[in-house]
N, C-alpha and C. Protein backbone atom coordinates (compact mmCIF):
# COMPACT_ATOMS: atom_id res chain seq x y z
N UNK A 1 2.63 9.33 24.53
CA UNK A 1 2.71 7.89 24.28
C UNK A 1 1.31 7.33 24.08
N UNK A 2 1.19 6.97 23.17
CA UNK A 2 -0.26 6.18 22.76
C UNK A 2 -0.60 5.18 23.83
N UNK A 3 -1.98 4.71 24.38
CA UNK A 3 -2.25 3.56 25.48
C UNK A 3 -2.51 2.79 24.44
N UNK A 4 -2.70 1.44 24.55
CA UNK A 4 -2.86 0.35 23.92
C UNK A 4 -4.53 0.00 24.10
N UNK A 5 -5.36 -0.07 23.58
CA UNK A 5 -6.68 -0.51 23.99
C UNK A 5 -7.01 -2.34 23.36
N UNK A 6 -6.76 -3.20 24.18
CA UNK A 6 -6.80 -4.21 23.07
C UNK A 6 -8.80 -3.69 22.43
N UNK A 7 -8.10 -4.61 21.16
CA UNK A 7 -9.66 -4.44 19.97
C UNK A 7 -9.65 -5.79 19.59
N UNK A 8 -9.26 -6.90 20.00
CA UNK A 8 -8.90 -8.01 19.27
C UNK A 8 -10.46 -8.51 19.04
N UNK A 9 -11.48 -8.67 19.57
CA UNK A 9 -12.89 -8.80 18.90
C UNK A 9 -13.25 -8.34 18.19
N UNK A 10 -13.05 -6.77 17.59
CA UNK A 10 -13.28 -5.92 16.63
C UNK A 10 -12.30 -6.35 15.70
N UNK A 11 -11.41 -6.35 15.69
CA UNK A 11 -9.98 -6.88 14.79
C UNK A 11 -10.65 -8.18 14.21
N UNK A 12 -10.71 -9.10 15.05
CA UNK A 12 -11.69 -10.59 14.35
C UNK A 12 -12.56 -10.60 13.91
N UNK A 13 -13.39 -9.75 14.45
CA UNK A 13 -14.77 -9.86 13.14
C UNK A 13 -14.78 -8.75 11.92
N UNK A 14 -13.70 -7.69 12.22
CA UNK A 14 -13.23 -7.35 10.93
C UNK A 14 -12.56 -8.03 9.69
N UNK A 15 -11.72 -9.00 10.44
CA UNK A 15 -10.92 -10.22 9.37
C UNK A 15 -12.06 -10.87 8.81
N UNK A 16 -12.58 -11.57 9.81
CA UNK A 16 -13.48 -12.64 9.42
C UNK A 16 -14.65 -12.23 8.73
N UNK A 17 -15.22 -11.15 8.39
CA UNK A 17 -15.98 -10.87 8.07
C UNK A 17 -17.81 -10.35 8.22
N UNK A 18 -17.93 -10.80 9.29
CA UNK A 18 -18.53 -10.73 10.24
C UNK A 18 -19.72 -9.17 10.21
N UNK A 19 -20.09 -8.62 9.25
CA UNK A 19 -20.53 -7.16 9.62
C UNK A 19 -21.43 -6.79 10.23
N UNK A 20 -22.73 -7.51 10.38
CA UNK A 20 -23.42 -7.36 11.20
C UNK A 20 -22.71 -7.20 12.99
N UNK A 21 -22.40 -8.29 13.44
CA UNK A 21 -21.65 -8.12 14.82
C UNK A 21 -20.74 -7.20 14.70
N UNK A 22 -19.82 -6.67 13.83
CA UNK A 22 -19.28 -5.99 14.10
C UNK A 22 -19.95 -4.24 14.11
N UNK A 23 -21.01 -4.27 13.32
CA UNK A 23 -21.74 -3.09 13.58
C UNK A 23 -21.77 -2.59 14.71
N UNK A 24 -22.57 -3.97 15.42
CA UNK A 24 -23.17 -3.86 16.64
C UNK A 24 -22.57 -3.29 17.27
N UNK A 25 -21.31 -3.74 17.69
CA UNK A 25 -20.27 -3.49 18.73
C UNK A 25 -19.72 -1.62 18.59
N UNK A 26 -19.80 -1.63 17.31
CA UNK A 26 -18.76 -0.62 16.97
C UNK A 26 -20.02 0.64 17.18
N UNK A 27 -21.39 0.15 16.39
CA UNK A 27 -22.15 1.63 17.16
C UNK A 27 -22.52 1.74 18.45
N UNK A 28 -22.10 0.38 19.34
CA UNK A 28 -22.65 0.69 20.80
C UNK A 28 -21.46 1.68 21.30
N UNK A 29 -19.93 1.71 20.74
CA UNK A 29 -19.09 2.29 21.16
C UNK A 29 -18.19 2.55 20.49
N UNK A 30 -18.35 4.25 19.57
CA UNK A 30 -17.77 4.53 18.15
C UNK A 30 -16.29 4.85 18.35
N UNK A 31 -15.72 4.46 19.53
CA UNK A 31 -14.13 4.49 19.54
C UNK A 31 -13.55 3.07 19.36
N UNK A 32 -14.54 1.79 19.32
CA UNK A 32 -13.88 0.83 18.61
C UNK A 32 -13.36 0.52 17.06
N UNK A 33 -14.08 1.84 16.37
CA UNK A 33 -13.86 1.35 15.37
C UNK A 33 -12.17 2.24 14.49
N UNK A 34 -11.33 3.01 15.94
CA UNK A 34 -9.91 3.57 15.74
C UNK A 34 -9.33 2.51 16.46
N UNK A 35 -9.54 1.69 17.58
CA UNK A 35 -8.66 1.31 18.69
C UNK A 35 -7.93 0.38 17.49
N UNK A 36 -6.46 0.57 17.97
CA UNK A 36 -5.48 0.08 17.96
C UNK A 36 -5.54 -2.05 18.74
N UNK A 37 -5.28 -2.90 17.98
CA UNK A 37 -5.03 -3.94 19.11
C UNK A 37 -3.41 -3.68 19.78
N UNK A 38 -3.64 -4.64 20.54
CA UNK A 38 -1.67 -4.76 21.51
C UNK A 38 -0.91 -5.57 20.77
N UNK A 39 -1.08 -6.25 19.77
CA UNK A 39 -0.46 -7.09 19.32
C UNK A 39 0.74 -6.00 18.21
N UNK A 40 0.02 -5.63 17.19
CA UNK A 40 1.01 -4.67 15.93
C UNK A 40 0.46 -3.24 16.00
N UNK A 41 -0.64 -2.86 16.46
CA UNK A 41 -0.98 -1.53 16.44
C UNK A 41 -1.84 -1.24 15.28
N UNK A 42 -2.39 -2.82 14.66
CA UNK A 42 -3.41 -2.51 13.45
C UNK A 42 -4.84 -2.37 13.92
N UNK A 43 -5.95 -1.38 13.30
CA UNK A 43 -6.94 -1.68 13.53
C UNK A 43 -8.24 -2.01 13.08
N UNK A 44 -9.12 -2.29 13.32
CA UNK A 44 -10.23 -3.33 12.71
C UNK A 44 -9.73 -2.54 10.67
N UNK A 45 -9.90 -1.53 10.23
CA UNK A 45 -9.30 -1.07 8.97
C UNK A 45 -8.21 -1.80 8.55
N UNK A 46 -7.16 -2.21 9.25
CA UNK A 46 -6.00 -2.86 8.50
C UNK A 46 -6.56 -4.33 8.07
N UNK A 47 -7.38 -4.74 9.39
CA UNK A 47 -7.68 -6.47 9.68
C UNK A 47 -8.68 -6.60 8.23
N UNK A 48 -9.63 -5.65 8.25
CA UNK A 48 -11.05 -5.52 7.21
C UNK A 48 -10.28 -5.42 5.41
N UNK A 49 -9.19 -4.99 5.30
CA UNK A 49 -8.35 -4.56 4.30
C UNK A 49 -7.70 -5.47 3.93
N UNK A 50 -7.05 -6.24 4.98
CA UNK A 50 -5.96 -7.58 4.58
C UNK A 50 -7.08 -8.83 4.66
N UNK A 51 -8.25 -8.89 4.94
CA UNK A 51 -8.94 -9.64 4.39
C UNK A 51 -9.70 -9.61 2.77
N UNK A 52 -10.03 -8.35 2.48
CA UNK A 52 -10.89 -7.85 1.12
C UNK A 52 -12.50 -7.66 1.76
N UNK A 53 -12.61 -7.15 2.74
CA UNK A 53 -14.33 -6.86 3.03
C UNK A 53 -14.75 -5.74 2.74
N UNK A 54 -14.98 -5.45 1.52
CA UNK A 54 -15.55 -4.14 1.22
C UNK A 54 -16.04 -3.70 1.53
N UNK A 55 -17.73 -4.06 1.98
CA UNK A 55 -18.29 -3.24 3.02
C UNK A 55 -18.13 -3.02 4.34
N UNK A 56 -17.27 -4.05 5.06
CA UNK A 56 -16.59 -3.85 6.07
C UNK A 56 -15.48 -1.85 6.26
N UNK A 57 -14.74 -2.56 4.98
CA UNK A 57 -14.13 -1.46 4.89
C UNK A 57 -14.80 0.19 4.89
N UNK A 58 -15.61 0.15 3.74
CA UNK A 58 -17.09 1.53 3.98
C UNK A 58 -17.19 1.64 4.96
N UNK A 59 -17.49 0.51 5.94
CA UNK A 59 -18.62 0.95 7.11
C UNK A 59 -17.46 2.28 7.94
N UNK A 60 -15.90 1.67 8.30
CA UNK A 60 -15.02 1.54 9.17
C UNK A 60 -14.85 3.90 8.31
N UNK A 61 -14.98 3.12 6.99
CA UNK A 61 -14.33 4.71 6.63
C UNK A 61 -15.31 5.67 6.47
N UNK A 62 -16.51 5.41 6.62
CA UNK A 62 -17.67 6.32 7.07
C UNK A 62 -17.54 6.86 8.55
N UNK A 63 -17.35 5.81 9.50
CA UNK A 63 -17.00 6.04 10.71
C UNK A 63 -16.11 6.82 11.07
N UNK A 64 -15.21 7.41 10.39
CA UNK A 64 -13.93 8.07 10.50
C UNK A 64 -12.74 7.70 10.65
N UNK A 65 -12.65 6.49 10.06
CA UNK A 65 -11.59 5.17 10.45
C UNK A 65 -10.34 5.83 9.61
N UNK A 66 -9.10 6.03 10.21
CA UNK A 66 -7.98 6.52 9.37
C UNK A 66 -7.46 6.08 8.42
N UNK A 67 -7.22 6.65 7.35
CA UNK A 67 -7.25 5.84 6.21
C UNK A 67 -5.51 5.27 6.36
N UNK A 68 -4.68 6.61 5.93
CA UNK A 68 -3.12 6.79 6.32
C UNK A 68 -2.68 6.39 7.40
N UNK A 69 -3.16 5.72 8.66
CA UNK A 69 -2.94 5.46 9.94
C UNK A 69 -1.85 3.79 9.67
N UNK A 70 -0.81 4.32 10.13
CA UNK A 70 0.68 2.74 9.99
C UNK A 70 0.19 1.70 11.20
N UNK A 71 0.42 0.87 11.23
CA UNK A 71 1.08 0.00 12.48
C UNK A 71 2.19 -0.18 13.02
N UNK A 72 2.55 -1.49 13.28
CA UNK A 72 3.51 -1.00 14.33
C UNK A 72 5.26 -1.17 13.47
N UNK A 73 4.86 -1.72 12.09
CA UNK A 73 5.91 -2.59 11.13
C UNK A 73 5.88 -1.24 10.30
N UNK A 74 5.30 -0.18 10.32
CA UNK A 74 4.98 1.25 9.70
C UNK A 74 3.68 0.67 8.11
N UNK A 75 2.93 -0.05 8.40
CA UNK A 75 2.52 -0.40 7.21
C UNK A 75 1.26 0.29 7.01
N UNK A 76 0.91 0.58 5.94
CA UNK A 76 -0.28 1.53 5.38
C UNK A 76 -1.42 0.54 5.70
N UNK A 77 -2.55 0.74 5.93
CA UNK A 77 -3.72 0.20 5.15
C UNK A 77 -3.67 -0.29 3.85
N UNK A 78 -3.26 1.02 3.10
CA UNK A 78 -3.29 1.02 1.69
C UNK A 78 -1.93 -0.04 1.11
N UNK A 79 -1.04 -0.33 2.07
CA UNK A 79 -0.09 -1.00 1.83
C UNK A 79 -0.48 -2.61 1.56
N UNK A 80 -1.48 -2.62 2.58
CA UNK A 80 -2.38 -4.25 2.27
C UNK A 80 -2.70 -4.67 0.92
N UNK A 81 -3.41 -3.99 -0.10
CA UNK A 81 -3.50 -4.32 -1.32
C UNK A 81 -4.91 -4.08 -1.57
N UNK A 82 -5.41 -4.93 -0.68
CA UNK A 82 -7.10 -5.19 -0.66
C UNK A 82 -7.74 -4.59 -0.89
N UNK A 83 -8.36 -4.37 -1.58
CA UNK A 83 -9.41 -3.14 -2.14
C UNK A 83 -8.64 -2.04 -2.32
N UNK A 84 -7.83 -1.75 -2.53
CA UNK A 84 -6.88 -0.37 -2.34
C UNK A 84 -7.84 0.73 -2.95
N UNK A 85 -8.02 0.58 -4.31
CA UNK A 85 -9.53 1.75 -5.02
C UNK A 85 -10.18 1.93 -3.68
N UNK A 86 -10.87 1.48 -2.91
CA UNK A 86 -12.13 2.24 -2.02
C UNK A 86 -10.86 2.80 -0.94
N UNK A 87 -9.89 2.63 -1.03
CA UNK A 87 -9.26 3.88 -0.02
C UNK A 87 -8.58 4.47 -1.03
N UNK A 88 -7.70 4.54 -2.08
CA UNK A 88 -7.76 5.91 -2.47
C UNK A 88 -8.83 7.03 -2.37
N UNK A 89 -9.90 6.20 -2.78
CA UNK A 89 -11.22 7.20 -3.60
C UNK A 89 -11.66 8.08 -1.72
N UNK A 90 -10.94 7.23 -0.62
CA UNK A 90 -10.78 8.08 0.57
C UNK A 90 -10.26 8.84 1.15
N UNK A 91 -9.10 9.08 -0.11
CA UNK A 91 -7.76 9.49 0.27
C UNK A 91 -6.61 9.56 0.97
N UNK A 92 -6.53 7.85 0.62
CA UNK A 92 -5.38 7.21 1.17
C UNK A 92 -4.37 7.32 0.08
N UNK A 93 -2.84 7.69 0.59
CA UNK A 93 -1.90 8.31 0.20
C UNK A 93 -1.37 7.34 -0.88
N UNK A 94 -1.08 7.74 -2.30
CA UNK A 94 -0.58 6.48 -3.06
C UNK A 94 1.04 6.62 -3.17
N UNK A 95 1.66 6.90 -2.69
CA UNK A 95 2.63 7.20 -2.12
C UNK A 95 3.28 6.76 -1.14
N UNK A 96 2.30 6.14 0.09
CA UNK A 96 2.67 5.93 1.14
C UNK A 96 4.11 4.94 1.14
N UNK A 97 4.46 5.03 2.15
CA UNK A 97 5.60 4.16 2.42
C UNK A 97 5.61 3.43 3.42
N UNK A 98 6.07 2.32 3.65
CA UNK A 98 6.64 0.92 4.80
C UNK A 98 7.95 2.13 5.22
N UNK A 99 8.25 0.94 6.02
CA UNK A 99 9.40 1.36 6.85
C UNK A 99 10.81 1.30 5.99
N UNK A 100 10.84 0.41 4.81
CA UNK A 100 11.39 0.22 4.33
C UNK A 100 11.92 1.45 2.97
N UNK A 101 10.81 2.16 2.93
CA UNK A 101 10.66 3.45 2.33
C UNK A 101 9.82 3.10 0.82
N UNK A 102 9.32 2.21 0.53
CA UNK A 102 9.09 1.19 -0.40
C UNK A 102 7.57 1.65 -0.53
N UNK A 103 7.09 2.32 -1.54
CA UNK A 103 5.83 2.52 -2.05
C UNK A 103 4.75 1.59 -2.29
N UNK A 104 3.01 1.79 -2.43
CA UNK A 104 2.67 0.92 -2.82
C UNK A 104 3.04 0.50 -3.95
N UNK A 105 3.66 1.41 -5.13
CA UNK A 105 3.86 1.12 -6.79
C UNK A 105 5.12 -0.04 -6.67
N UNK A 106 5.87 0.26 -5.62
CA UNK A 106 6.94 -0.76 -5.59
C UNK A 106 6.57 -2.06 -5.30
N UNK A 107 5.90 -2.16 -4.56
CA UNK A 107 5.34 -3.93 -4.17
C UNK A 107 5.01 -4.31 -5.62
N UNK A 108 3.50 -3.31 -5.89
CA UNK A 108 3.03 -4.16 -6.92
C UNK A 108 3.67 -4.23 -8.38
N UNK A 109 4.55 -3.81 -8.47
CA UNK A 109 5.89 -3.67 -9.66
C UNK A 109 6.66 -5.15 -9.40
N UNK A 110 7.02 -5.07 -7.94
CA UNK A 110 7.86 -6.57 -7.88
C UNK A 110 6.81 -7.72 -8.10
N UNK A 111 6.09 -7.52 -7.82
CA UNK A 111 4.70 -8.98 -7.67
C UNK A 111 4.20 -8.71 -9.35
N UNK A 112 4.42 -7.58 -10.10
CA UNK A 112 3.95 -7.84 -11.21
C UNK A 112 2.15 -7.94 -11.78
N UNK A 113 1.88 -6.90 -10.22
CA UNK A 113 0.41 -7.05 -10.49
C UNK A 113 0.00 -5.49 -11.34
N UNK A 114 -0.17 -5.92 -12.59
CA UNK A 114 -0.75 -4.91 -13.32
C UNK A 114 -1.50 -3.96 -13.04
N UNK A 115 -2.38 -4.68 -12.37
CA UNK A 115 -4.10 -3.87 -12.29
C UNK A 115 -3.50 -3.09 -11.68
N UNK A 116 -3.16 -3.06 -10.22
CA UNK A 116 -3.01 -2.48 -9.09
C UNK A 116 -2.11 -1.34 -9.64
N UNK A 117 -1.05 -1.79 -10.74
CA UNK A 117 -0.03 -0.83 -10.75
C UNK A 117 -0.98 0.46 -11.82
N UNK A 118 -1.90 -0.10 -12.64
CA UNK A 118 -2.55 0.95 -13.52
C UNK A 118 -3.33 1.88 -12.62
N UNK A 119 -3.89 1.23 -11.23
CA UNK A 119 -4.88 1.76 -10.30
C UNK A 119 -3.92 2.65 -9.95
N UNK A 120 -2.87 2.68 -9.04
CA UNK A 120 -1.97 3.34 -8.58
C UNK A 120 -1.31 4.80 -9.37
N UNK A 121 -1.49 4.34 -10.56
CA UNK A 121 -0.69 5.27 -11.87
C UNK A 121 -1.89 6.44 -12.23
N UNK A 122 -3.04 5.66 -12.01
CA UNK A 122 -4.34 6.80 -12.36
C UNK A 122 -4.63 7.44 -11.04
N UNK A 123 -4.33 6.85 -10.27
CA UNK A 123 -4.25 7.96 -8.45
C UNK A 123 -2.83 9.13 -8.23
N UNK A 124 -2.09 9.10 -9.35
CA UNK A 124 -0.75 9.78 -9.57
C UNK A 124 0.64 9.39 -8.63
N UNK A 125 0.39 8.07 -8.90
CA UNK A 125 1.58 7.55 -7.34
C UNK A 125 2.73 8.01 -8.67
N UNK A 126 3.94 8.06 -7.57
CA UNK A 126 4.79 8.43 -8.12
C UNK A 126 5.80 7.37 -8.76
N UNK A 127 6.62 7.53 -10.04
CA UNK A 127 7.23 6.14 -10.52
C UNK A 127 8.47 6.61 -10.28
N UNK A 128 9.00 7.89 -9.43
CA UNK A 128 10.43 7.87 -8.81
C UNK A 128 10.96 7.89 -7.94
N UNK A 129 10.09 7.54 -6.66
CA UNK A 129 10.44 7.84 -5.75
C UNK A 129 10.92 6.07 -5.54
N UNK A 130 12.10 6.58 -4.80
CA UNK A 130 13.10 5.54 -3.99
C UNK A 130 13.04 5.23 -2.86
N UNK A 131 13.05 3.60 -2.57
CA UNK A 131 12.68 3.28 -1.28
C UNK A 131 14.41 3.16 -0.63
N UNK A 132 14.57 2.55 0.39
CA UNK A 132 15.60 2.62 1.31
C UNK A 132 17.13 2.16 0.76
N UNK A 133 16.76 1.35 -0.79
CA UNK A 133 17.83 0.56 -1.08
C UNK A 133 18.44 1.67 -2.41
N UNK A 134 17.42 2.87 -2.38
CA UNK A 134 17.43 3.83 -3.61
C UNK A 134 16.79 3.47 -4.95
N UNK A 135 16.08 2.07 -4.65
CA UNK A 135 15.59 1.64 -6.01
C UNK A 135 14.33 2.27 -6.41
N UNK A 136 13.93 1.97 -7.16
CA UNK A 136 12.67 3.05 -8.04
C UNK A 136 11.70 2.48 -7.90
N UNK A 137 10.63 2.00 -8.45
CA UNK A 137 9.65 0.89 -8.88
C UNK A 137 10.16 0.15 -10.40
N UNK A 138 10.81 1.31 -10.92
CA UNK A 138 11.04 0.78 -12.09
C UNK A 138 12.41 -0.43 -12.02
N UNK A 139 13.31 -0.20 -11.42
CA UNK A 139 14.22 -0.91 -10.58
C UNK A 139 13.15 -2.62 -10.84
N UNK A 140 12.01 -2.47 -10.57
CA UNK A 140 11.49 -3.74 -9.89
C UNK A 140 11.44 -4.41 -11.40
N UNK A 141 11.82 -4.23 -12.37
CA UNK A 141 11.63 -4.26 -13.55
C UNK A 141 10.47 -4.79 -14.47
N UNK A 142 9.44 -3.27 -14.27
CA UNK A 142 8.61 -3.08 -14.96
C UNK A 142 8.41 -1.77 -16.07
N UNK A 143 8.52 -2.15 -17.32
CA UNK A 143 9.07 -1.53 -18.75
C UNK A 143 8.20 -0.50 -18.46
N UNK A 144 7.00 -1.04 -18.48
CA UNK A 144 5.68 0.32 -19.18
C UNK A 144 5.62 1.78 -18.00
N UNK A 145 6.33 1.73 -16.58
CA UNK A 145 6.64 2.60 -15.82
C UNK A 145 6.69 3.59 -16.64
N UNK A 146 7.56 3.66 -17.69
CA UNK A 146 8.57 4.64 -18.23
C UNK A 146 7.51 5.53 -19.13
N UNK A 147 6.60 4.27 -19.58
CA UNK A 147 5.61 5.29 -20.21
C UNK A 147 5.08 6.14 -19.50
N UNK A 148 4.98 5.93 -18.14
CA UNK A 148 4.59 7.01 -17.23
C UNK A 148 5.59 8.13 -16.66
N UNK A 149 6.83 8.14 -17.09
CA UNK A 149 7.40 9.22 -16.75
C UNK A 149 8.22 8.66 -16.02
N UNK A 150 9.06 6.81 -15.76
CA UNK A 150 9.70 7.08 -14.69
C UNK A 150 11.16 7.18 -15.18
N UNK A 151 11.64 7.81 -14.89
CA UNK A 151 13.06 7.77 -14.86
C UNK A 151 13.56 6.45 -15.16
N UNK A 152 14.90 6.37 -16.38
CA UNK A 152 15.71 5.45 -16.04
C UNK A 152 17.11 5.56 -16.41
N UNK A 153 17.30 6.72 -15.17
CA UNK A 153 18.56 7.59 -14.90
C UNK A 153 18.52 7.51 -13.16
N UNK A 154 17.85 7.26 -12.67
CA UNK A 154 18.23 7.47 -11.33
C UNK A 154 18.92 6.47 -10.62
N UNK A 155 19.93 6.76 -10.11
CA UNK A 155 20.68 5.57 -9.56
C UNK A 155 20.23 5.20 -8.29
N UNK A 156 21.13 4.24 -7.60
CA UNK A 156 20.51 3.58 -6.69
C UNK A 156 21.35 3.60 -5.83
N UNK A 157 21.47 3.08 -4.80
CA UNK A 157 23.19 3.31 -3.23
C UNK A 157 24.14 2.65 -4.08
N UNK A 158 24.01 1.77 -5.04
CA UNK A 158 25.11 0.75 -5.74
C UNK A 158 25.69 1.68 -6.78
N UNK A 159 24.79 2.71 -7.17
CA UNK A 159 24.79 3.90 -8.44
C UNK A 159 25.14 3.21 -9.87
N UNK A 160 23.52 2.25 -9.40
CA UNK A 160 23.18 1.34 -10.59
C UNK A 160 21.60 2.51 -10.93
N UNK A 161 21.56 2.44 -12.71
CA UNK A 161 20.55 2.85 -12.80
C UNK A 161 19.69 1.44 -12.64
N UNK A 162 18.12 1.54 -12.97
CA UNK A 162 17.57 0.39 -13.40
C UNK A 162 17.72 -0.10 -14.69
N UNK A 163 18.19 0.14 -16.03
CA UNK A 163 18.97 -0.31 -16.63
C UNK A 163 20.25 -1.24 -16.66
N UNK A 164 21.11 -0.44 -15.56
CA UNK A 164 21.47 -1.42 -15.16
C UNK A 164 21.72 -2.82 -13.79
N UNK A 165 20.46 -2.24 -13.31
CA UNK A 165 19.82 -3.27 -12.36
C UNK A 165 19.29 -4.22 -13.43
N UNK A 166 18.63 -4.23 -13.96
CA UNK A 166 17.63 -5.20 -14.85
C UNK A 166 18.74 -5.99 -16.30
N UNK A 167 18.39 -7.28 -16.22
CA UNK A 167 19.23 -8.00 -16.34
C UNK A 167 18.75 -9.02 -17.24
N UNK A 168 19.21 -9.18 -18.90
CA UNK A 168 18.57 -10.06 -19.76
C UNK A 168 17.76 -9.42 -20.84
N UNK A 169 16.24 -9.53 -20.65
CA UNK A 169 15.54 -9.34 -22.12
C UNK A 169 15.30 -8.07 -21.64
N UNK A 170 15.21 -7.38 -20.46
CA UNK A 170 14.51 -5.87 -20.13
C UNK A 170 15.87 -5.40 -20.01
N UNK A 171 16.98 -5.41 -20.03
CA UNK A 171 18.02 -4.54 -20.20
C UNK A 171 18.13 -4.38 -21.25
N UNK A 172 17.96 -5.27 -22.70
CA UNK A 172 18.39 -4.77 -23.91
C UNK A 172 17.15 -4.00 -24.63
N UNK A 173 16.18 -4.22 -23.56
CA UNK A 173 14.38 -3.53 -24.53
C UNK A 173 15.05 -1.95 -23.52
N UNK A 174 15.59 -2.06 -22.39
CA UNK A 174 15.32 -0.43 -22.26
C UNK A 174 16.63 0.40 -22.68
N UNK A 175 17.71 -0.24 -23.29
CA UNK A 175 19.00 -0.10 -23.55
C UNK A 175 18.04 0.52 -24.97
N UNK A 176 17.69 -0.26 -25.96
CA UNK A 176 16.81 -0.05 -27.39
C UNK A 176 16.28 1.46 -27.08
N UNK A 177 15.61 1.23 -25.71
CA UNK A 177 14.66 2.46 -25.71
C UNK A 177 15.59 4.28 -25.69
N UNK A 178 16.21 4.04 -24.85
CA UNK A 178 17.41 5.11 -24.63
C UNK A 178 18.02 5.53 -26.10
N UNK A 179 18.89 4.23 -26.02
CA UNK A 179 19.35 4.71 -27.55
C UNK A 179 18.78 5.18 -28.79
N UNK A 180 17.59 4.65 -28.78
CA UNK A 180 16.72 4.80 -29.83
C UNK A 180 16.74 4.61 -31.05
């Protein structure tokens, strides 16, 4: 059973930005920079990540800060968004999953954030894997997936493909595409 160490000062000046003080702290005692807080089980890495502190983030993953390490909701680091490039390039999993079984490619497919999804696609995340509801990323209905190889044959618990999940102008562009 894991002990709980609160970190909530390290956690705050990881959010907030703070790097100098947080140096301080963390080289007077290089196990602050894994501890877990009591609150979700995130640590100064999740807090430094869901803010965007880049060099925050370096410092934490020089230190040996886990990249793949969940909390307590099962959420990635890499699940945060924030800088996601400086943790792949650490080898944080593009793949990873929530609890929900839900990839990073899946968030940023539903939110429609491009970049992230091209970042994700050049780290080789996968465009078929199914989160808990069996949906795809492509499900989230985003067309250009397909240019990457994703499936749009795989059904879902409803044993809907995303074809026919997707509903309006992207059902008849990927209906076009199939048929050809």
């Amino acid at each position: 059973m894991e002990v709980r160490v609160s970190n909530v000062e390290i956690c705050n000046l990881a959010y907030t930005g703070k790097f100098e003080e947080l140096e301080k702290c963390v080289l007077s005692d290089s196990s602050q920079a894994t501890r877990t807080d009591q609150v979700c089980g995130q640590t100064a890495l999740h807090w430094a990540c869901s803010a965007g502190h880049v060099e925050i983030v370096q410092f934490l993953l020089d230190l040996g800060a886990e990249v793949d390490l969940k909390d307590d909701v099962s959420q990635h680091c890499v699940m945060l968004q924030a800088r996601t490039q400086i943790l792949l390039e650490n080898g944080a999993d593009p793949n990873a999953t929530d609890k929900l079984e839900s990839t990073p490619l899946h968030r940023a497919s539903a939110k429609g954030n491009y970049r992230l999804i091209q970042l994700l696609l050049k780290e080789s995340a996968s465009t078929n894997i199914q989160d808990s509801e069996g949906n795809t990323p492509l499900s989230e209905r985003r067309l250009f997936l397909v240019e990457h190889g994703a499936s749009i044959y795989i059904e879902n618990k409803e044993k809907m493909t995303p074809l026919q999940v997707a509903k309006g102008g992207l059902g008849s562009v990927l209906k076009r595409i199939v048929e050809g």
